[in-house]
N, C-alpha and C. Protein backbone atom coordinates (compact mmCIF):
# COMPACT_ATOMS: atom_id res chain seq x y z
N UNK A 1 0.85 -1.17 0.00
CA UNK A 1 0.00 0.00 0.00
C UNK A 1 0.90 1.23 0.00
N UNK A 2 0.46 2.20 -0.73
CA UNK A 2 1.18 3.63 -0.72
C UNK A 2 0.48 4.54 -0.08
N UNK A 3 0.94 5.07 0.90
CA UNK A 3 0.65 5.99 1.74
C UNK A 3 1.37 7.36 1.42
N UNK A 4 2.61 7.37 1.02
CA UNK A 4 2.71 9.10 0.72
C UNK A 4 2.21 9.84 0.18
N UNK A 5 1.49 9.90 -0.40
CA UNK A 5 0.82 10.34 -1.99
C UNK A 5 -0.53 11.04 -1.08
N UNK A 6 -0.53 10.39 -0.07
CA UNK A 6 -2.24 10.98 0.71
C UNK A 6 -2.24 12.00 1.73
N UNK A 7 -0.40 12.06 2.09
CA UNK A 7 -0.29 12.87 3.28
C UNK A 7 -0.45 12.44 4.86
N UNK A 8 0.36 13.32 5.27
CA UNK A 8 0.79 13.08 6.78
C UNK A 8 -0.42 12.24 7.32
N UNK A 9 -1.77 13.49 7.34
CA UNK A 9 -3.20 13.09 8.18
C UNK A 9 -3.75 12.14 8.21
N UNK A 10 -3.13 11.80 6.75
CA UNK A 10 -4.12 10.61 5.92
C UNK A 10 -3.16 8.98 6.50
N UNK A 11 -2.32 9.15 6.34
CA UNK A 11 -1.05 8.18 7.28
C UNK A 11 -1.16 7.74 8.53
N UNK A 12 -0.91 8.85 9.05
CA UNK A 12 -1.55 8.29 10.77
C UNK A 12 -2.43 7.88 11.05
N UNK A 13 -3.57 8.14 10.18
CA UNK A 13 -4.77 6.85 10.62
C UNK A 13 -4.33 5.65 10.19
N UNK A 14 -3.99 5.53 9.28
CA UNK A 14 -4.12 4.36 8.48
C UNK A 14 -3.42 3.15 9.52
N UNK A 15 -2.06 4.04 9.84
CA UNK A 15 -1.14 2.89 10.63
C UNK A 15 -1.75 2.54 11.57
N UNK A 16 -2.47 2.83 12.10
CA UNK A 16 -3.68 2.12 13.57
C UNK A 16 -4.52 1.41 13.08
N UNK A 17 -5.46 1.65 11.92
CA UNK A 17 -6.08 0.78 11.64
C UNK A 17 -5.20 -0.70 10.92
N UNK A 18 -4.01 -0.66 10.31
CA UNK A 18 -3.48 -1.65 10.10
C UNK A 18 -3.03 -2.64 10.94
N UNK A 19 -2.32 -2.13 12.27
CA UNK A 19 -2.11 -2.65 13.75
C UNK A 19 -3.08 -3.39 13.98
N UNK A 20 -4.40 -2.91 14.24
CA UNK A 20 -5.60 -3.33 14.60
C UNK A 20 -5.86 -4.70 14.11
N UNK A 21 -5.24 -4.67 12.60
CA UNK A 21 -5.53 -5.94 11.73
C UNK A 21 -4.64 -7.13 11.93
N UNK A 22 -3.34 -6.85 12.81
CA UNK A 22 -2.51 -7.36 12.68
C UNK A 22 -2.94 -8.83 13.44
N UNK A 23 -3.99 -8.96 14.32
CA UNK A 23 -3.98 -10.28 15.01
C UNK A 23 -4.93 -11.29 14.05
N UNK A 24 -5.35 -10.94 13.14
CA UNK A 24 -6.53 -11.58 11.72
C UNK A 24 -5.78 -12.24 10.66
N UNK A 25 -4.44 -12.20 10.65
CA UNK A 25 -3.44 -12.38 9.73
C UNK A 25 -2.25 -13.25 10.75
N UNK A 26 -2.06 -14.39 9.75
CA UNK A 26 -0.65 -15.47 10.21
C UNK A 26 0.60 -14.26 10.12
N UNK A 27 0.72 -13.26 9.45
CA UNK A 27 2.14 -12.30 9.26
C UNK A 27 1.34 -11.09 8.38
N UNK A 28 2.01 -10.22 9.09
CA UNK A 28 2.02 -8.51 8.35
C UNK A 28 3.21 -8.35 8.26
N UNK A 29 3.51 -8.27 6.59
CA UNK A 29 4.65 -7.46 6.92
C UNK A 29 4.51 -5.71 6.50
N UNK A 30 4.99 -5.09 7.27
CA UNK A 30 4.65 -3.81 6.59
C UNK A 30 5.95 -2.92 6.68
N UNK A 31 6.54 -2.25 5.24
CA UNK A 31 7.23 -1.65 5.05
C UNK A 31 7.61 -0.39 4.74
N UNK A 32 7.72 0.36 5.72
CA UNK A 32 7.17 2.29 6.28
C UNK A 32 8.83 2.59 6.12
N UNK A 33 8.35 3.28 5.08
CA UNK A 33 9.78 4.45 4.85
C UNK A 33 9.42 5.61 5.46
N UNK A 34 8.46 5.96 6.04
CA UNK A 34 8.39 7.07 6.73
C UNK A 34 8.44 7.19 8.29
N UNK A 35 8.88 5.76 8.56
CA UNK A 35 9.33 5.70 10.07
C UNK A 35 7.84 5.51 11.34
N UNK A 36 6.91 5.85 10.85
CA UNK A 36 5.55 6.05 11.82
C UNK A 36 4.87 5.20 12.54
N UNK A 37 5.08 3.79 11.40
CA UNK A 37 4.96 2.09 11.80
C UNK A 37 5.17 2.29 13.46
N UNK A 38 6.49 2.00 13.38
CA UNK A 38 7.44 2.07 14.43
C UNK A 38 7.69 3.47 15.83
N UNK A 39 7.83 4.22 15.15
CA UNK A 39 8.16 5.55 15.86
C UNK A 39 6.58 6.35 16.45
N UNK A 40 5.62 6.09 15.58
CA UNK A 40 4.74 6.99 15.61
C UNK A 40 4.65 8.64 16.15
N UNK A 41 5.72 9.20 15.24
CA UNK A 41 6.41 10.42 15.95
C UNK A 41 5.77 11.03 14.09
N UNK A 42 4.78 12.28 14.43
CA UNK A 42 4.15 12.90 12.97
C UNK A 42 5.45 13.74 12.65
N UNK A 43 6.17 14.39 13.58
CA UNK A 43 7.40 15.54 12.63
C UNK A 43 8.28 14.76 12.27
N UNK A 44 8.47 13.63 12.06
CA UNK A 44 9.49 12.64 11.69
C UNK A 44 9.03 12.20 10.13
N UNK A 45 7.60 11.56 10.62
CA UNK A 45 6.60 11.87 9.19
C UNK A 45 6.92 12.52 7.90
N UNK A 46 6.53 13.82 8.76
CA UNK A 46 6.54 14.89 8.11
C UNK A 46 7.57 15.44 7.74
N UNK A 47 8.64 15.51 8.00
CA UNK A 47 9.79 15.73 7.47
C UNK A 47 10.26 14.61 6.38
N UNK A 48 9.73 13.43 6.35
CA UNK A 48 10.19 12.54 5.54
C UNK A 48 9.65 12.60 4.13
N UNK A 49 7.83 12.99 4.40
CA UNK A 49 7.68 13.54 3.16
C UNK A 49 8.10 14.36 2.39
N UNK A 50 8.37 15.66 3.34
CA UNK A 50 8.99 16.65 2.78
C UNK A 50 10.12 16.80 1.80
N UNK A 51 10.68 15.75 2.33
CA UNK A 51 12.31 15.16 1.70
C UNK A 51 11.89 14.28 0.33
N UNK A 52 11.06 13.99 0.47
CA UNK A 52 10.86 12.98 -0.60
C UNK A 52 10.05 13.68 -1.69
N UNK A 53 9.11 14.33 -1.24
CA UNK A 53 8.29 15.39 -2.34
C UNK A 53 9.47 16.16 -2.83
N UNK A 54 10.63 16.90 -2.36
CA UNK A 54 11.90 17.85 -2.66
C UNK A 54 12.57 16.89 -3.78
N UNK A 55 13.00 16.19 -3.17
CA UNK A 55 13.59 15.00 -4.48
C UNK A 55 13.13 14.43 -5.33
N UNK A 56 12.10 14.52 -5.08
CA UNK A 56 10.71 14.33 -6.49
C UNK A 56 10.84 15.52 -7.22
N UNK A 57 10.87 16.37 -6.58
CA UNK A 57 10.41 18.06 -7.64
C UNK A 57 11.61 18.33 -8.26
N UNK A 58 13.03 18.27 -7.74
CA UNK A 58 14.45 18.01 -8.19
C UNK A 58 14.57 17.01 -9.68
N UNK A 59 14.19 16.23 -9.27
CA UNK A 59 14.12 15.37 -10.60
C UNK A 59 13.41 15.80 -12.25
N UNK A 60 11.93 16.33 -11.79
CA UNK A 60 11.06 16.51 -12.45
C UNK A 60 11.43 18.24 -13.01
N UNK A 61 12.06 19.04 -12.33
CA UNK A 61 12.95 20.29 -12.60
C UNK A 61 13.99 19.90 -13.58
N UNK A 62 14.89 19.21 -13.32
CA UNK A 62 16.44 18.91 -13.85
C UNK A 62 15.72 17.74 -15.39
N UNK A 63 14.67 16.88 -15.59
CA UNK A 63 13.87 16.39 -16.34
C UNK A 63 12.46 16.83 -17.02
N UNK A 64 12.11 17.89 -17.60
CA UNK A 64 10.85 17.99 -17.61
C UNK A 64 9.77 16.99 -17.85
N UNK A 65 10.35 16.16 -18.32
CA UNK A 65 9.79 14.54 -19.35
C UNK A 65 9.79 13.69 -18.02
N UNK A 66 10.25 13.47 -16.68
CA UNK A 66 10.15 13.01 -15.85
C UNK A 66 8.30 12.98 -15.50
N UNK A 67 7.60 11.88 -14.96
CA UNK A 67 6.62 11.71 -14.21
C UNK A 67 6.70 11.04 -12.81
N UNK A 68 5.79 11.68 -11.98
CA UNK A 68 5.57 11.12 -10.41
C UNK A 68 4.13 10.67 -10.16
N UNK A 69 3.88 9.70 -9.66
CA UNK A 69 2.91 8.90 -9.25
C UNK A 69 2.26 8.34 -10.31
N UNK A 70 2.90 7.45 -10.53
CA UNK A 70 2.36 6.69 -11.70
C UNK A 70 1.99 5.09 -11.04
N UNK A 71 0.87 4.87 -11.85
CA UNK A 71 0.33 3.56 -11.42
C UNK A 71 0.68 2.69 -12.53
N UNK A 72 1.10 1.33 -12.30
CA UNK A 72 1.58 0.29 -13.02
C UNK A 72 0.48 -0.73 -13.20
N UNK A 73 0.18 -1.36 -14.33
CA UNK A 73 -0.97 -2.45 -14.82
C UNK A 73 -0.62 -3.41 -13.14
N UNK A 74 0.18 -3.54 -12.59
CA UNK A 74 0.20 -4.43 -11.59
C UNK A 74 -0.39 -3.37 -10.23
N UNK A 75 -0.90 -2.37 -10.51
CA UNK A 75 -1.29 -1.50 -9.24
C UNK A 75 -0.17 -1.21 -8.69
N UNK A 76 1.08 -1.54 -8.76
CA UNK A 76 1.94 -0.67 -7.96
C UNK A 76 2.22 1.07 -8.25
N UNK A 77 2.95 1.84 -7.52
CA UNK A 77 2.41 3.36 -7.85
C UNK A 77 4.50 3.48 -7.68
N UNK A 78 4.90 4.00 -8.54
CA UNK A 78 6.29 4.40 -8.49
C UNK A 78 5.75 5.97 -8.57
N UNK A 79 7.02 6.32 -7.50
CA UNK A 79 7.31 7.45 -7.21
C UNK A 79 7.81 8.44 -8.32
N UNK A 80 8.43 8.35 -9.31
CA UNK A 80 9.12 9.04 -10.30
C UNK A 80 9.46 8.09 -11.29
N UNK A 81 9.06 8.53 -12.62
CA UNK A 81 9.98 7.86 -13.89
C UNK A 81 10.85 8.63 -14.31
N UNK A 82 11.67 8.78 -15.10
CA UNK A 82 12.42 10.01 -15.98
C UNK A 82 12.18 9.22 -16.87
């Protein structure tokens, strides 16, 4: 599941309701580049997006032909093409 794309607000719920799910399932694995899983600290969050939207816009500046949030026939959502 991709969660950056929805924002901080939209994140912090989500990770509770996923927890919640965690005893319905033999294994969760869940893999949070934004640290919140774990930390549940929002300016940590939030700074991570920040960093990552910056290096997105860097790319798409220095590329104009670059795209961000793109969805793949397999539903996955990559962050940037060039």
């Amino acid at each position: 599941m991709k969660k950056q794309f929805a924002g901080a607000d939209i994140y912090v719920k989500i990770v509770p309701l996923l927890k919640s799910l965690r005893p319905y399932y033999k294994s969760m694995n869940v893999f949070d580049e934004g640290g919140y899983w774990d930390l549940q600290d929002k300016t940590v969050l939030e700074r991570h997006i920040a960093k990552i939207d910056s290096v997105i816009a860097d790319i798409k500046k220095k590329n104009p032909k670059a795209q961000s949030s793109l969805r793949r026939e397999s539903g996955r959502i990559d962050d940037v093409i060039q």
